[in-house]
Protein backbone atom coordinates (compact mmCIF):
# COMPACT_ATOMS: atom_id res chain seq x y z
CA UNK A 1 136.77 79.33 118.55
CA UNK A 2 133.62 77.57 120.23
CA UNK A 3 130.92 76.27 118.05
CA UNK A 4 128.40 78.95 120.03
CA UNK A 5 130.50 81.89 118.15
CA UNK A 6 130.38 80.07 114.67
CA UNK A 7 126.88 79.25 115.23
CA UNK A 8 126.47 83.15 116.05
CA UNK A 9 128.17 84.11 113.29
CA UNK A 10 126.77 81.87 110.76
CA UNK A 11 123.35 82.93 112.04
CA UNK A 12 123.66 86.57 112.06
CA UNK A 13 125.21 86.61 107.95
CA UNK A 14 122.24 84.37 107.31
CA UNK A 15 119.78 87.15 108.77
CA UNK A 16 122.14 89.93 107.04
CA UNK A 17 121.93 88.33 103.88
CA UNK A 18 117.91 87.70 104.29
CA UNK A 19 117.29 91.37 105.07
CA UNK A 20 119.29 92.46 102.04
CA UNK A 21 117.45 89.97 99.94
CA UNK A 22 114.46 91.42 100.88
CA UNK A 23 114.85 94.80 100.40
CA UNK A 24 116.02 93.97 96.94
CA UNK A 25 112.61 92.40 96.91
CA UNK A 26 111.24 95.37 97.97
CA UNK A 27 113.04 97.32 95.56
CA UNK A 28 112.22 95.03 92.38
CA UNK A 29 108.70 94.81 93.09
CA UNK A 30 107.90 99.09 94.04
CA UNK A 31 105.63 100.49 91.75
CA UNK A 32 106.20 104.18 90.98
CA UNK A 33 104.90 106.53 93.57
CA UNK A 34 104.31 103.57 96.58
CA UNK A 35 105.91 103.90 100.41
CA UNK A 36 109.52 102.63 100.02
CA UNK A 37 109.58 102.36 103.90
CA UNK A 38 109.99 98.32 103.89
CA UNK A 39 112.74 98.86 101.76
CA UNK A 40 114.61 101.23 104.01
CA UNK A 41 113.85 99.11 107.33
CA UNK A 42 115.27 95.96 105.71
CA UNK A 43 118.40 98.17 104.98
CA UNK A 44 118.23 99.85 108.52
CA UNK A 45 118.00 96.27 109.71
CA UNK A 46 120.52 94.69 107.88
CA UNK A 47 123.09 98.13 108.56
CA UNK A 48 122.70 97.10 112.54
CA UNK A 49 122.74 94.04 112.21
CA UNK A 50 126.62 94.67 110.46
CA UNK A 51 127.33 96.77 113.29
CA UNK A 52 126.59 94.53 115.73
CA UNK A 53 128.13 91.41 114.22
CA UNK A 54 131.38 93.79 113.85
CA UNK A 55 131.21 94.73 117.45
CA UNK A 56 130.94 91.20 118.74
CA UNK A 57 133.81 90.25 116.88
CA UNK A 58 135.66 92.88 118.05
CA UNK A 59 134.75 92.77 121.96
CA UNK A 60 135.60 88.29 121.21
CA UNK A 61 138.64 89.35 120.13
CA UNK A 62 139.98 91.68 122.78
CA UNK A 63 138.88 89.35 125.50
CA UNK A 64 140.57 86.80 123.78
CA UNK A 65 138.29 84.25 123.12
CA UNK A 66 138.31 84.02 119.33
CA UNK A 67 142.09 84.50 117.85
CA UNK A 68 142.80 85.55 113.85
CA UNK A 69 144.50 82.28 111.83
CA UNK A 70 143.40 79.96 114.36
């Protein structure tokens, strides 16, 4: 696999992992009766951002430029 992929993927867990984080944030720190919209665009956020990361994979895979067990 070429270091730009792992770099990729390394980078784009990081951000899903940050956007959960702060939603939890979000969710931990909501007083009774405020906007929870932060909260749901951090999840919207980090929901695409699984997507997308799957997709990649996928379309690396079928073009063959990442391989599984290698």
């Amino acid at each position: 696999m070429p270091p730009v992929v792992k770099y990729v993927v390394i980078a784009m867990l990081i951000m899903i992992v940050a956007s959960l984080g702060y939603a939890l944030y979000q969710m931990a720190t909501n007083r009774q009766g405020e906007n929870d919209t932060t909260m749901v665009k951090a999840l919207t956020i980090r929901v695409g951002l699984s997507i997308a990361l799957f997709a990649i994979l996928m379309i690396l895979s079928a073009l063959g430029i990442i391989t599984p067990n290698s």
